[in-house]
PDB file of N, CA and C in Angstrom:
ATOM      1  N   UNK A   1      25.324 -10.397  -6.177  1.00  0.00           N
ATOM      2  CA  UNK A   1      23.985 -10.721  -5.716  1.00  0.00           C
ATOM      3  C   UNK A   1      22.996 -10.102  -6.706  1.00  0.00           C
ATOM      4  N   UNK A   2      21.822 -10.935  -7.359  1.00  0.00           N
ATOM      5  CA  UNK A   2      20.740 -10.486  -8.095  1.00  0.00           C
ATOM      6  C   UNK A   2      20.367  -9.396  -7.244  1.00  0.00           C
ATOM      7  N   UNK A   3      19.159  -9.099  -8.514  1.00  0.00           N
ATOM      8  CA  UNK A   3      18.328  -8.150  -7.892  1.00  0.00           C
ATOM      9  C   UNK A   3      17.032  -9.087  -6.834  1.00  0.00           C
ATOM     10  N   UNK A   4      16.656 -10.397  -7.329  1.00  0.00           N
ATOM     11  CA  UNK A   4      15.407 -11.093  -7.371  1.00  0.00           C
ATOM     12  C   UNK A   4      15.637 -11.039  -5.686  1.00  0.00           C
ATOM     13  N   UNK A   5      17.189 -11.622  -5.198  1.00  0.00           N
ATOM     14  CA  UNK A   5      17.425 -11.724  -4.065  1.00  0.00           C
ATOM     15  C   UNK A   5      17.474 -11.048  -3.211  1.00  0.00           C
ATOM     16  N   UNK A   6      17.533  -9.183  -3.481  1.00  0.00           N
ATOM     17  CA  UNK A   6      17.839  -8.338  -2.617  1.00  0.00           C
ATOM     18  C   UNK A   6      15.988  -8.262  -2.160  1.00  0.00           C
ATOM     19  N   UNK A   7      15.313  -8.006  -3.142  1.00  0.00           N
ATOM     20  CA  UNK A   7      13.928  -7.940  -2.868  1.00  0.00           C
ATOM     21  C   UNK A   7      13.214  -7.982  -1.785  1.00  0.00           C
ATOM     22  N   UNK A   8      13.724  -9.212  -0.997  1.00  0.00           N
ATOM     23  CA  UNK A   8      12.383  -9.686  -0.020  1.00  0.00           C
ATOM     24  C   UNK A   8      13.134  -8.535   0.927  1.00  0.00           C
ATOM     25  N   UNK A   9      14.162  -8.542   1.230  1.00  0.00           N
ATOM     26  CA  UNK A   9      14.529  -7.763   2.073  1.00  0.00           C
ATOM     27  C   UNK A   9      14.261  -6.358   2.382  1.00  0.00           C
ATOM     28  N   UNK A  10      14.027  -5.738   0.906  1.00  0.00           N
ATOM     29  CA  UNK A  10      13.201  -4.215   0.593  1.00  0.00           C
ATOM     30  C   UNK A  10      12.516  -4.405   1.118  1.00  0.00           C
ATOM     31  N   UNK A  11      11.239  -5.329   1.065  1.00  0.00           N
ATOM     32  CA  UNK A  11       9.826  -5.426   1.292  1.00  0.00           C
ATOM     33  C   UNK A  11       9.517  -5.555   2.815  1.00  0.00           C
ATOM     34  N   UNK A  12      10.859  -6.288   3.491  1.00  0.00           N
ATOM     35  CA  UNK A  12      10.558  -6.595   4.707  1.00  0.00           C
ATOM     36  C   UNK A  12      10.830  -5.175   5.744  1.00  0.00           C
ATOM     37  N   UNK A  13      12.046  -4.460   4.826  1.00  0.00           N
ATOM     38  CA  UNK A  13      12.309  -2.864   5.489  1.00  0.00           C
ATOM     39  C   UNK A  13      11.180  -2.081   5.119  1.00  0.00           C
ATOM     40  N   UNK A  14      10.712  -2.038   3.892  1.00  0.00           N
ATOM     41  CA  UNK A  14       9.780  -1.177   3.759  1.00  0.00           C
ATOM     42  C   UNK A  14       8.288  -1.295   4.726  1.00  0.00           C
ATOM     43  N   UNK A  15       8.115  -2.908   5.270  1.00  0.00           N
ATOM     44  CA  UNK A  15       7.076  -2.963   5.813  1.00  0.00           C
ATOM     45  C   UNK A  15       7.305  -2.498   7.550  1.00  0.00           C
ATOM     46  N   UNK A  16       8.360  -3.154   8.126  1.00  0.00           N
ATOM     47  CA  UNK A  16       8.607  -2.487   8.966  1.00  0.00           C
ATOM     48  C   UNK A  16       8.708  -0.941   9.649  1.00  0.00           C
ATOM     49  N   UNK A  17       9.373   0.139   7.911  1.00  0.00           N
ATOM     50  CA  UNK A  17       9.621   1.202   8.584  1.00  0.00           C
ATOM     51  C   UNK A  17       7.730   1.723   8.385  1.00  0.00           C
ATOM     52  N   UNK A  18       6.812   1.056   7.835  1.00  0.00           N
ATOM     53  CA  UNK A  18       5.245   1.296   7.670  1.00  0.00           C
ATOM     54  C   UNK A  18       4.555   1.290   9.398  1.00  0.00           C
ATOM     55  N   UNK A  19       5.249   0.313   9.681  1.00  0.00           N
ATOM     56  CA  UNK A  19       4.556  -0.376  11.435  1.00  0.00           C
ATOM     57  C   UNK A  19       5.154   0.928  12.207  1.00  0.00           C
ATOM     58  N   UNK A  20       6.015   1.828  11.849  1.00  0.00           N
ATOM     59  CA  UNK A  20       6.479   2.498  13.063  1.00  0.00           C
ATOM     60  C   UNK A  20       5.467   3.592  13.558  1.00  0.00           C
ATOM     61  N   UNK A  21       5.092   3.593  15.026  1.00  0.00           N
ATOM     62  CA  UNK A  21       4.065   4.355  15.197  1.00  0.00           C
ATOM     63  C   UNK A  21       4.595   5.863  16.041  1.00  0.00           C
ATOM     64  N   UNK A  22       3.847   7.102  15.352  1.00  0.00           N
ATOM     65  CA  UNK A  22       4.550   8.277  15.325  1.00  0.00           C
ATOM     66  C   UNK A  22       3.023   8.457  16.641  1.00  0.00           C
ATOM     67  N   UNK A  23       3.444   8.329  17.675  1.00  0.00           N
ATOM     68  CA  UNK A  23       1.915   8.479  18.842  1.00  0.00           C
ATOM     69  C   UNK A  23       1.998  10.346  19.101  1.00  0.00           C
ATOM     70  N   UNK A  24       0.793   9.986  19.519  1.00  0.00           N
ATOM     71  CA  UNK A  24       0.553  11.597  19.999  1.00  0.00           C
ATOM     72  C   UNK A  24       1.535  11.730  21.225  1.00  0.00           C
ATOM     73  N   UNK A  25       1.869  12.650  21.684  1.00  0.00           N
ATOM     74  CA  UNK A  25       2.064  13.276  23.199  1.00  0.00           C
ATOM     75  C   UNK A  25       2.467  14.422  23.655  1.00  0.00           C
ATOM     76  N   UNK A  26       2.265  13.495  25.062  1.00  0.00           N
ATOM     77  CA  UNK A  26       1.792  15.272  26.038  1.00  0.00           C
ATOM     78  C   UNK A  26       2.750  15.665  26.594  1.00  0.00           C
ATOM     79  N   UNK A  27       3.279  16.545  26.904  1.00  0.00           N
ATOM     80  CA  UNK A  27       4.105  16.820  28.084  1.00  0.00           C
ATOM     81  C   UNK A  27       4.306  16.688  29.239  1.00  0.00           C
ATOM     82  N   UNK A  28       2.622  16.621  29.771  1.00  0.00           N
ATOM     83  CA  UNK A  28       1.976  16.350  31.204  1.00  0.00           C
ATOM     84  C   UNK A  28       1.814  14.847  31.430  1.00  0.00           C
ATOM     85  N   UNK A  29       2.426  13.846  30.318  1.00  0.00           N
ATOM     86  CA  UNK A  29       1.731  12.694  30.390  1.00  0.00           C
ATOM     87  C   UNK A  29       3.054  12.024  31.523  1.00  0.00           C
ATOM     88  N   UNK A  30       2.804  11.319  32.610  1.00  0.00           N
ATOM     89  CA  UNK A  30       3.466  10.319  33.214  1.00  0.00           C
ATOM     90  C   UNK A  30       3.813   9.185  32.799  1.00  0.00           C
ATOM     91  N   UNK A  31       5.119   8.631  33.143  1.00  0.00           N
ATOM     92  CA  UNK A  31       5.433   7.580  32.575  1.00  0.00           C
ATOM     93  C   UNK A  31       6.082   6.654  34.061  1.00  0.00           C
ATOM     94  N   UNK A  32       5.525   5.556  34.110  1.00  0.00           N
ATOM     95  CA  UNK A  32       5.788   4.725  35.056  1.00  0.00           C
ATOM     96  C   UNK A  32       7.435   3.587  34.615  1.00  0.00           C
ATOM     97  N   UNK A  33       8.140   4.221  35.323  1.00  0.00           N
ATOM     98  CA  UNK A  33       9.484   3.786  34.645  1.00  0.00           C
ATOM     99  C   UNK A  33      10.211   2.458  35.330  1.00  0.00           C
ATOM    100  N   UNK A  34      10.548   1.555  35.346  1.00  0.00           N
ATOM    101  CA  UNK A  34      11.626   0.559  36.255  1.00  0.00           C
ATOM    102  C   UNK A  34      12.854   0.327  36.322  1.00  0.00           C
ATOM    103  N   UNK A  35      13.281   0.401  37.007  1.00  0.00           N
ATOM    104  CA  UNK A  35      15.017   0.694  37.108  1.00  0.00           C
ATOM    105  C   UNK A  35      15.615  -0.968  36.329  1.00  0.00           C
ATOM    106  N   UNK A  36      16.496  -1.273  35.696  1.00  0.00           N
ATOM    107  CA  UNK A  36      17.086  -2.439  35.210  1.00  0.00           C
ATOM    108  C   UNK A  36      16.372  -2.781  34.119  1.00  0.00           C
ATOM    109  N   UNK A  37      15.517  -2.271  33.427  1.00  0.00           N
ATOM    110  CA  UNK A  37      14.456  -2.875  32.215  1.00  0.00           C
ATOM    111  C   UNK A  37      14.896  -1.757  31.178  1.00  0.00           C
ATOM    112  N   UNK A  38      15.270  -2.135  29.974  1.00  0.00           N
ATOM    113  CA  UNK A  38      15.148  -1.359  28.745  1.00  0.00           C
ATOM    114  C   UNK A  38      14.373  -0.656  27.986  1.00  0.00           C
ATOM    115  N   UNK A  39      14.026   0.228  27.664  1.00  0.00           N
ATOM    116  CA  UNK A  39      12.969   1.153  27.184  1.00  0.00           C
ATOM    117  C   UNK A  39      13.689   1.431  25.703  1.00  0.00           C
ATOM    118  N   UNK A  40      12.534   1.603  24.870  1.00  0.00           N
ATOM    119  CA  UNK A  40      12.850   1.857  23.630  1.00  0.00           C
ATOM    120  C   UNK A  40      12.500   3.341  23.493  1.00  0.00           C
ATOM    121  N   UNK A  41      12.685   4.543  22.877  1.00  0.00           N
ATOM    122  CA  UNK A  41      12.505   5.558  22.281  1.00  0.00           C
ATOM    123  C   UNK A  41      13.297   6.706  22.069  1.00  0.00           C
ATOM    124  N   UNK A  42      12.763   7.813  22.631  1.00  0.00           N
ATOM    125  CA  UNK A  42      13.820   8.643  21.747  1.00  0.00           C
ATOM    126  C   UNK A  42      14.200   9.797  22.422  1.00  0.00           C
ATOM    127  N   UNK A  43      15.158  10.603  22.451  1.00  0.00           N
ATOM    128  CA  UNK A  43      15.618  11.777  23.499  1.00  0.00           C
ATOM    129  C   UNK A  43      16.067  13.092  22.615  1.00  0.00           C
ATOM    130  N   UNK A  44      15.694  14.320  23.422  1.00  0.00           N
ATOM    131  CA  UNK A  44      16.412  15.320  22.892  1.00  0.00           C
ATOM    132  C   UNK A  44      16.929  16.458  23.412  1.00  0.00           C
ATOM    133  N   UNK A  45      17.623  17.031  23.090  1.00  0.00           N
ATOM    134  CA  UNK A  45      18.986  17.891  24.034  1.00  0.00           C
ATOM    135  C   UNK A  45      18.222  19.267  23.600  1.00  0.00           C
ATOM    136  N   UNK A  46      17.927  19.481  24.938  1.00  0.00           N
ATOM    137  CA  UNK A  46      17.098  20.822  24.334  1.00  0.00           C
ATOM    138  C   UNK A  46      17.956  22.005  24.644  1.00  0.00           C
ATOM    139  N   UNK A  47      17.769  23.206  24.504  1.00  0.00           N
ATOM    140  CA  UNK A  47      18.912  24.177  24.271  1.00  0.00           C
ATOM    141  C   UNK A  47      19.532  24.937  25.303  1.00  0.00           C
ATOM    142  N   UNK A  48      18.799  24.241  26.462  1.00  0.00           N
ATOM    143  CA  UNK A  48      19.413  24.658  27.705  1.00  0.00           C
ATOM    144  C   UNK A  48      20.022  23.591  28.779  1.00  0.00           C
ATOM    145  N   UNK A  49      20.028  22.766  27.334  1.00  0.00           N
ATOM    146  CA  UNK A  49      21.352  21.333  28.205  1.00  0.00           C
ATOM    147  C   UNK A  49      20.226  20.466  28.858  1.00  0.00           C
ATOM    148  N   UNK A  50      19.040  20.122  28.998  1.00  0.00           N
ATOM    149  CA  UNK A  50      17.912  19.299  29.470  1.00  0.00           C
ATOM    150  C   UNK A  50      17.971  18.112  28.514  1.00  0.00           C
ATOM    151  N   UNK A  51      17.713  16.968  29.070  1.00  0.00           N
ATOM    152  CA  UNK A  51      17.211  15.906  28.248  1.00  0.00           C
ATOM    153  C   UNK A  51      16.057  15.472  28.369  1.00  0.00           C
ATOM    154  N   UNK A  52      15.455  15.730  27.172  1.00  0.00           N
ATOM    155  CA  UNK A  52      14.130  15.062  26.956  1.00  0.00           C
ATOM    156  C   UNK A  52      14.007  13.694  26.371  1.00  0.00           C
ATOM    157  N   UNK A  53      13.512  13.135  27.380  1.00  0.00           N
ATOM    158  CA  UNK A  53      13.763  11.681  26.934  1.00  0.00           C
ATOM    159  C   UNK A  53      12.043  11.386  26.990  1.00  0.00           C
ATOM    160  N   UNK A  54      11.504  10.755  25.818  1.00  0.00           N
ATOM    161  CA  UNK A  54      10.090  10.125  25.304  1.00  0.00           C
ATOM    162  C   UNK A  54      10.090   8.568  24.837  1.00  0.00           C
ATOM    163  N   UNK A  55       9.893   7.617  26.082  1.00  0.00           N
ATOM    164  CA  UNK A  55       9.577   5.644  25.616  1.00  0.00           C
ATOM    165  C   UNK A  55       8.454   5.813  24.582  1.00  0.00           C
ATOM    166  N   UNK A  56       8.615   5.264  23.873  1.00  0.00           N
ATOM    167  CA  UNK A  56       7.472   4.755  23.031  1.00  0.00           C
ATOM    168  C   UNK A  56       6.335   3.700  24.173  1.00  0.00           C
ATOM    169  N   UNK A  57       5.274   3.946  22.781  1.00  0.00           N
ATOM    170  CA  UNK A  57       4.328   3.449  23.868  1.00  0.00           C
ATOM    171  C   UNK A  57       4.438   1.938  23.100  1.00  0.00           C
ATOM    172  N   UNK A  58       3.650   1.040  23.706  1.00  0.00           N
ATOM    173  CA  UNK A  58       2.954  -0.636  23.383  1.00  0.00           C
ATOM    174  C   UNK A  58       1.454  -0.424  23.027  1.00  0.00           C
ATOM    175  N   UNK A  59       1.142  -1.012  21.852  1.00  0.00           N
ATOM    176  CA  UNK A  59       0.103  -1.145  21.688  1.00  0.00           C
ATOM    177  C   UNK A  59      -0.989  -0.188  20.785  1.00  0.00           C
ATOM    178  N   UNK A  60      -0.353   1.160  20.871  1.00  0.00           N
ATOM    179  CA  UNK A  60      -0.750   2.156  19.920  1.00  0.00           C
ATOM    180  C   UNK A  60      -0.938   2.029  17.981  1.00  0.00           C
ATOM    181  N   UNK A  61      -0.382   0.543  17.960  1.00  0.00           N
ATOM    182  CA  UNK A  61       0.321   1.083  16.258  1.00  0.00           C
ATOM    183  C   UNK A  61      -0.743   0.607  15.989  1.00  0.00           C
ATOM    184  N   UNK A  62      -1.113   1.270  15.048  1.00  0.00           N
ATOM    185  CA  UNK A  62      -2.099   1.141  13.896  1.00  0.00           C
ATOM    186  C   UNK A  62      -1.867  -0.188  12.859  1.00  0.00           C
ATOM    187  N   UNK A  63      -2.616  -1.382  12.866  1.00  0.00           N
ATOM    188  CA  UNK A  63      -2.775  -2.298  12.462  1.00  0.00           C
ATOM    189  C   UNK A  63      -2.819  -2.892  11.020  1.00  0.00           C
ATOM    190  N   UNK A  64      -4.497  -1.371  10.908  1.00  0.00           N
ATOM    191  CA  UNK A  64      -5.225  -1.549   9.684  1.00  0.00           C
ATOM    192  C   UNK A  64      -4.637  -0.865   8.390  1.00  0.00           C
ATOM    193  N   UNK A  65      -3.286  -0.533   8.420  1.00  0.00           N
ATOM    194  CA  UNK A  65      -2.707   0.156   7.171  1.00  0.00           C
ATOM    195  C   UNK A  65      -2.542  -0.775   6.648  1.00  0.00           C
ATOM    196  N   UNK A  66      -2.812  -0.081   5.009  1.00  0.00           N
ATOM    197  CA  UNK A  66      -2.938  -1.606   3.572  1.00  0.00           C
ATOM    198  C   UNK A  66      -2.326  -0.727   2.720  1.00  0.00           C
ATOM    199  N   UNK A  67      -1.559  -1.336   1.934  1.00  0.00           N
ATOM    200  CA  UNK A  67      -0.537  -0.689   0.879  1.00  0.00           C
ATOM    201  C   UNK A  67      -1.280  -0.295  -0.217  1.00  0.00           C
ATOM    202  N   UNK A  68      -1.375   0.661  -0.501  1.00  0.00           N
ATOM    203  CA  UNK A  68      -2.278   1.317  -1.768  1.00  0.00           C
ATOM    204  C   UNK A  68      -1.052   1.889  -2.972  1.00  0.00           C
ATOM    205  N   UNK A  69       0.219   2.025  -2.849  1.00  0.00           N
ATOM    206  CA  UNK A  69       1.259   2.388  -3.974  1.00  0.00           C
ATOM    207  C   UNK A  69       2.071   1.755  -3.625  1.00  0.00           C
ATOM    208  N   UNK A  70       2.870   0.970  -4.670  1.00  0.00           N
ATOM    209  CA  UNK A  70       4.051   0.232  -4.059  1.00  0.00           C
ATOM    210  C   UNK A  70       5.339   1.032  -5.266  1.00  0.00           C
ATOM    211  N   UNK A  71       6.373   2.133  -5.348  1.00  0.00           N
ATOM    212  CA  UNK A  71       6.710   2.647  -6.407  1.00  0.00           C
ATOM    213  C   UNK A  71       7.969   2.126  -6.327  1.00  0.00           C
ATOM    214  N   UNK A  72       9.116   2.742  -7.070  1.00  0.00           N
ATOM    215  CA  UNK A  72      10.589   2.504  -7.049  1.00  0.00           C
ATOM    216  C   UNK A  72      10.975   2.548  -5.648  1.00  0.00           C
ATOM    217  N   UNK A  73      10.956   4.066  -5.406  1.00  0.00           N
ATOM    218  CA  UNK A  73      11.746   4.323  -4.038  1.00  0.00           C
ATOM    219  C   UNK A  73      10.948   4.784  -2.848  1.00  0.00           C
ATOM    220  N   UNK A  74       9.472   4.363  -3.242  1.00  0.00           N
ATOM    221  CA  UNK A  74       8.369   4.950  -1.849  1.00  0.00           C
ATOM    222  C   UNK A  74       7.401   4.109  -2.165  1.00  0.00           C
ATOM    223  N   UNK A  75       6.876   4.283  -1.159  1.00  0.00           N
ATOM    224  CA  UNK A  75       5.003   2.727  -0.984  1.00  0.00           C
ATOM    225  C   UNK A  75       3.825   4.273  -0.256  1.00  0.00           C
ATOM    226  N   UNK A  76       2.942   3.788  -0.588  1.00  0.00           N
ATOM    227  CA  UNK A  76       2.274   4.318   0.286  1.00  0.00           C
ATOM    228  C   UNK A  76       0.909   3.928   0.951  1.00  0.00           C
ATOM    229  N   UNK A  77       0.826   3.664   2.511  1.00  0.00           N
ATOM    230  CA  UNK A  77       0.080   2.791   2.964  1.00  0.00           C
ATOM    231  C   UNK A  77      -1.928   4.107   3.702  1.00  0.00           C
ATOM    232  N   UNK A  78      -2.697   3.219   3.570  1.00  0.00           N
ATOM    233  CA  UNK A  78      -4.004   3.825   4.041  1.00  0.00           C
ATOM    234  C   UNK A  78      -4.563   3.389   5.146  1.00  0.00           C
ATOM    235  N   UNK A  79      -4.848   3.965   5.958  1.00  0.00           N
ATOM    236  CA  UNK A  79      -6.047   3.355   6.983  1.00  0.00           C
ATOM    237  C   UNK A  79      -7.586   3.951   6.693  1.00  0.00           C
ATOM    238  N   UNK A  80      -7.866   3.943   7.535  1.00  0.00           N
ATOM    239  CA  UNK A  80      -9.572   4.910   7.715  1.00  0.00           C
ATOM    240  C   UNK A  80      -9.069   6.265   8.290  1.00  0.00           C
ATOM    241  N   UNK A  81      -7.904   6.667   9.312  1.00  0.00           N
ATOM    242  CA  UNK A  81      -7.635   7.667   9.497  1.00  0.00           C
ATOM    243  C   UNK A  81      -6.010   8.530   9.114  1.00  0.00           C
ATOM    244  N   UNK A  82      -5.422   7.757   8.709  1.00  0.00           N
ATOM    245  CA  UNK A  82      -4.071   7.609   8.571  1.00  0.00           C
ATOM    246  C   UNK A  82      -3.458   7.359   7.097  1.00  0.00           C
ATOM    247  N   UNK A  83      -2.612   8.319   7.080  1.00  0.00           N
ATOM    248  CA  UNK A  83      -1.610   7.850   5.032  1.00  0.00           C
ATOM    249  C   UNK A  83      -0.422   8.292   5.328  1.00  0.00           C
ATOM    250  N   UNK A  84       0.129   7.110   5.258  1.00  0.00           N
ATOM    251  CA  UNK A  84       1.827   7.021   5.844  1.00  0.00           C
ATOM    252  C   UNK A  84       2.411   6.623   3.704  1.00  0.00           C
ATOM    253  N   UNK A  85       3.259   7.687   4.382  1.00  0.00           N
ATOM    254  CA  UNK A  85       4.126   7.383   3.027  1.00  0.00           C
ATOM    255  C   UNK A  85       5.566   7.046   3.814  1.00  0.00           C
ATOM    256  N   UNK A  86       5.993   6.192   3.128  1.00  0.00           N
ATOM    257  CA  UNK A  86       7.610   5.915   3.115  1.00  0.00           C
ATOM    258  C   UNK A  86       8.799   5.638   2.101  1.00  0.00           C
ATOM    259  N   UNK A  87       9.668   6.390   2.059  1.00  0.00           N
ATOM    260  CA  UNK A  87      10.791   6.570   0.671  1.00  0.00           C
ATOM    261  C   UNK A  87      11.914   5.793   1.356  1.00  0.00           C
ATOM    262  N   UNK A  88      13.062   5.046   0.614  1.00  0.00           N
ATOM    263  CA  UNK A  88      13.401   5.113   1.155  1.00  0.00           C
ATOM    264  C   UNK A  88      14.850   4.521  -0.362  1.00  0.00           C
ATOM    265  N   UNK A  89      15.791   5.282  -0.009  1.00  0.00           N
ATOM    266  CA  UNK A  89      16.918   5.631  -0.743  1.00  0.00           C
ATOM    267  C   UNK A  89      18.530   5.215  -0.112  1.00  0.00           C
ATOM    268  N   UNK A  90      19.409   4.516  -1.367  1.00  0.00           N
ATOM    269  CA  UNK A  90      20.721   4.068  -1.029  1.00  0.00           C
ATOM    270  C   UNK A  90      21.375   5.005  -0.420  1.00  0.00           C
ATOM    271  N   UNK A  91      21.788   4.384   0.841  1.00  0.00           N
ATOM    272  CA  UNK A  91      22.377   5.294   2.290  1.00  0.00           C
ATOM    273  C   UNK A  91      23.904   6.001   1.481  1.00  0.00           C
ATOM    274  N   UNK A  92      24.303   5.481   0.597  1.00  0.00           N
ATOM    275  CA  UNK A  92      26.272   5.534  -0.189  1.00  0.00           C
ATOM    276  C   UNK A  92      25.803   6.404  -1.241  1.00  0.00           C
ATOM    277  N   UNK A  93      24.487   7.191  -1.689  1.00  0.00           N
ATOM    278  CA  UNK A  93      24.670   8.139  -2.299  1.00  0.00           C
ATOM    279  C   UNK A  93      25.435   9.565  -2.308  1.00  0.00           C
ATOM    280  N   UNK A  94      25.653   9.849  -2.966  1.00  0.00           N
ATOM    281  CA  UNK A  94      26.041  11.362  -2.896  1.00  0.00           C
ATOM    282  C   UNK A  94      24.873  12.272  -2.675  1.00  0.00           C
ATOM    283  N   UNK A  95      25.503  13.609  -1.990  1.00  0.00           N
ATOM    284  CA  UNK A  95      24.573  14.508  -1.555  1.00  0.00           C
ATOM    285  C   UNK A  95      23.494  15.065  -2.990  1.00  0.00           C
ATOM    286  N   UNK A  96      24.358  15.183  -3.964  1.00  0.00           N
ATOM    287  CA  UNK A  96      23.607  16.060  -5.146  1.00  0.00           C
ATOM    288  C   UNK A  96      22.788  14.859  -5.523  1.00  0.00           C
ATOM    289  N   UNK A  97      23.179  13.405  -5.607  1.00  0.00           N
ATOM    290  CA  UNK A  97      22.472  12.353  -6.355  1.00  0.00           C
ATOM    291  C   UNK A  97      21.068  11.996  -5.081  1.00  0.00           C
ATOM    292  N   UNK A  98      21.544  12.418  -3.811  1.00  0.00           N
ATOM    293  CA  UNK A  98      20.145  12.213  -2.979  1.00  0.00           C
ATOM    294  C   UNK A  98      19.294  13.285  -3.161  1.00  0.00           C
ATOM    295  N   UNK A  99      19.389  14.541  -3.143  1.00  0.00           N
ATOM    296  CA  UNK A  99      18.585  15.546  -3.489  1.00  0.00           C
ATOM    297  C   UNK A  99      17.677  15.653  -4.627  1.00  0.00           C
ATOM    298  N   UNK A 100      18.353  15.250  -5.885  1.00  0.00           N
ATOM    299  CA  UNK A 100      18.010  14.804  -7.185  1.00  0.00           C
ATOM    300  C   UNK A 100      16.854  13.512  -6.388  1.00  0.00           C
ATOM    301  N   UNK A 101      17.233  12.563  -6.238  1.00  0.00           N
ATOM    302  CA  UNK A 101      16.005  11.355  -5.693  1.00  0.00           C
ATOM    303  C   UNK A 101      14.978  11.695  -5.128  1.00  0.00           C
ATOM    304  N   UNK A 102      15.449  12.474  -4.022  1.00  0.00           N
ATOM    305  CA  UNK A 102      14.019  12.929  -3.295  1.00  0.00           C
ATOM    306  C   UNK A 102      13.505  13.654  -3.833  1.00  0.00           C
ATOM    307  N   UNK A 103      13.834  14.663  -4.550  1.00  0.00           N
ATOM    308  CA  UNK A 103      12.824  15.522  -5.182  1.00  0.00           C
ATOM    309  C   UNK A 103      11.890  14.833  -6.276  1.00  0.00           C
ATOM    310  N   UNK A 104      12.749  13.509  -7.178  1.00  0.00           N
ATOM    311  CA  UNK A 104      11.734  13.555  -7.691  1.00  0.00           C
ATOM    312  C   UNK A 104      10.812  11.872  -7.082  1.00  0.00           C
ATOM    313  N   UNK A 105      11.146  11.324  -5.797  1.00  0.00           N
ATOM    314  CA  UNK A 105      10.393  10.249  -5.201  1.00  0.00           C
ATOM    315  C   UNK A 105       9.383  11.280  -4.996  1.00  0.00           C
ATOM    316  N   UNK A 106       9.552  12.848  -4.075  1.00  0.00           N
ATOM    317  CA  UNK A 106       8.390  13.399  -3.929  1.00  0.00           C
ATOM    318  C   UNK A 106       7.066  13.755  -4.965  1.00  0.00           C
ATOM    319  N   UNK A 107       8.223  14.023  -6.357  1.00  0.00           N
ATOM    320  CA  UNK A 107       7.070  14.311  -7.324  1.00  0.00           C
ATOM    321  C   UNK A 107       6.110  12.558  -7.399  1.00  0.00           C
ATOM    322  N   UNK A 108       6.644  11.836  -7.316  1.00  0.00           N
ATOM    323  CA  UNK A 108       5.921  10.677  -7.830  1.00  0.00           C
ATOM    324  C   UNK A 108       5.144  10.549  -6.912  1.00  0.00           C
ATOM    325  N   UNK A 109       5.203  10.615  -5.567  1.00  0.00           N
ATOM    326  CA  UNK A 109       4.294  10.574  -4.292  1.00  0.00           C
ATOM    327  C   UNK A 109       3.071  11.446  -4.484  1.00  0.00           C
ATOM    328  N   UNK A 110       3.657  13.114  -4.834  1.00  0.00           N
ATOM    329  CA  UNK A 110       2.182  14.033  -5.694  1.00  0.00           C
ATOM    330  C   UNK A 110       1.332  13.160  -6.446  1.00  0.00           C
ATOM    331  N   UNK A 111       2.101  12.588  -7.495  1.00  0.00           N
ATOM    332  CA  UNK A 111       1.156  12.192  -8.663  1.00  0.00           C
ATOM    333  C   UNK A 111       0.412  10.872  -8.469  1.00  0.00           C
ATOM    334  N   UNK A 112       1.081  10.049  -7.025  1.00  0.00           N
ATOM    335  CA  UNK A 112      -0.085   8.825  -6.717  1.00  0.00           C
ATOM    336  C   UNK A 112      -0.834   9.378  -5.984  1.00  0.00           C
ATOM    337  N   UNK A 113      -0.737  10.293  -4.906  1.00  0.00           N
ATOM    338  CA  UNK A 113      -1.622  10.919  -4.377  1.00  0.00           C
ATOM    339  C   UNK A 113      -2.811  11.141  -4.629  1.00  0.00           C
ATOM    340  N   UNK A 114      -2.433  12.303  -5.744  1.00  0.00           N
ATOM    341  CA  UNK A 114      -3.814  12.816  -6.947  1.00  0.00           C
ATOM    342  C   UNK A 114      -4.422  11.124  -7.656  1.00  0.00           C
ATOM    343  N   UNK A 115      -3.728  10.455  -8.131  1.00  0.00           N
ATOM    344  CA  UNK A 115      -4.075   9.487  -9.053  1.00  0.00           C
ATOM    345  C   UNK A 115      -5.250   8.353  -7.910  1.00  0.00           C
ATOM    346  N   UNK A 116      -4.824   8.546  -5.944  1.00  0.00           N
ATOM    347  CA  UNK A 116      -6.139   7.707  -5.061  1.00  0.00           C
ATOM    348  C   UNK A 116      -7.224   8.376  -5.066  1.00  0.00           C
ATOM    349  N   UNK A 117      -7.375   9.647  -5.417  1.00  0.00           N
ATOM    350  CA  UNK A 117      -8.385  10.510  -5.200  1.00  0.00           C
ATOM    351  C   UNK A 117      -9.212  10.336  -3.691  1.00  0.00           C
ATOM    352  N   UNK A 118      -8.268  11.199  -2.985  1.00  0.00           N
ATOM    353  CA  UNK A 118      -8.222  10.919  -1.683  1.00  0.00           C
ATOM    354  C   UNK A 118      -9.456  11.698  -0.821  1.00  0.00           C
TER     355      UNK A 118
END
């Protein structure tokens, strides 16, 4: 398989993992739940054997992000309040060859950073 062909598919992961919305929350906040309906989000085993379980919300995600860096292995998107960066690297690497990547996707993320004059 080309490269030309793998492409759209980057673009379509990279835009997706952009839409994911990281919402505020509370602890105190209620959640109106229904028995037989699927909920999307996320849980965690806290250290005294409790599960914390948090649905994502509907409707929260931020719309107005516009791609301002598009690099090798990271993009990075703007709103009016918001700068989502996303990297994102071959899952079949090796540990030393991912460490090596991220460190230097991060340097390149520094240097677009500085280069929006934010």
């Amino acid at each position: 398989m080309n490269e030309e062909s793998k492409q759209p598919a980057k673009t379509d992961e990279v835009k997706k993992l952009a839409g994911i919305e990281l919402a505020d929350y509370s602890s105190d906040e209620k959640f109106d739940l229904e028995v037989g309906i699927t909920y999307e989000g996320s849980f965690r085993i806290q250290q005294n054997g409790c599960i914390h379980v948090r649905p994502y919300k509907k409707g929260a995600k931020p719309s107005n992000l516009k791609k301002a860096v598009d690099g090798d292995r990271h993009a990075i998107f703007l709103s009016k309040h918001l700068i989502r960066i996303v990297m994102t690297f071959d899952r079949h690497m090796t540990l030393e060859d991912l460490k090596s990547a991220f460190r230097e996707c991060t340097q390149d993320c520094y240097i677009d950073l500085n280069d929006l004059h934010l």
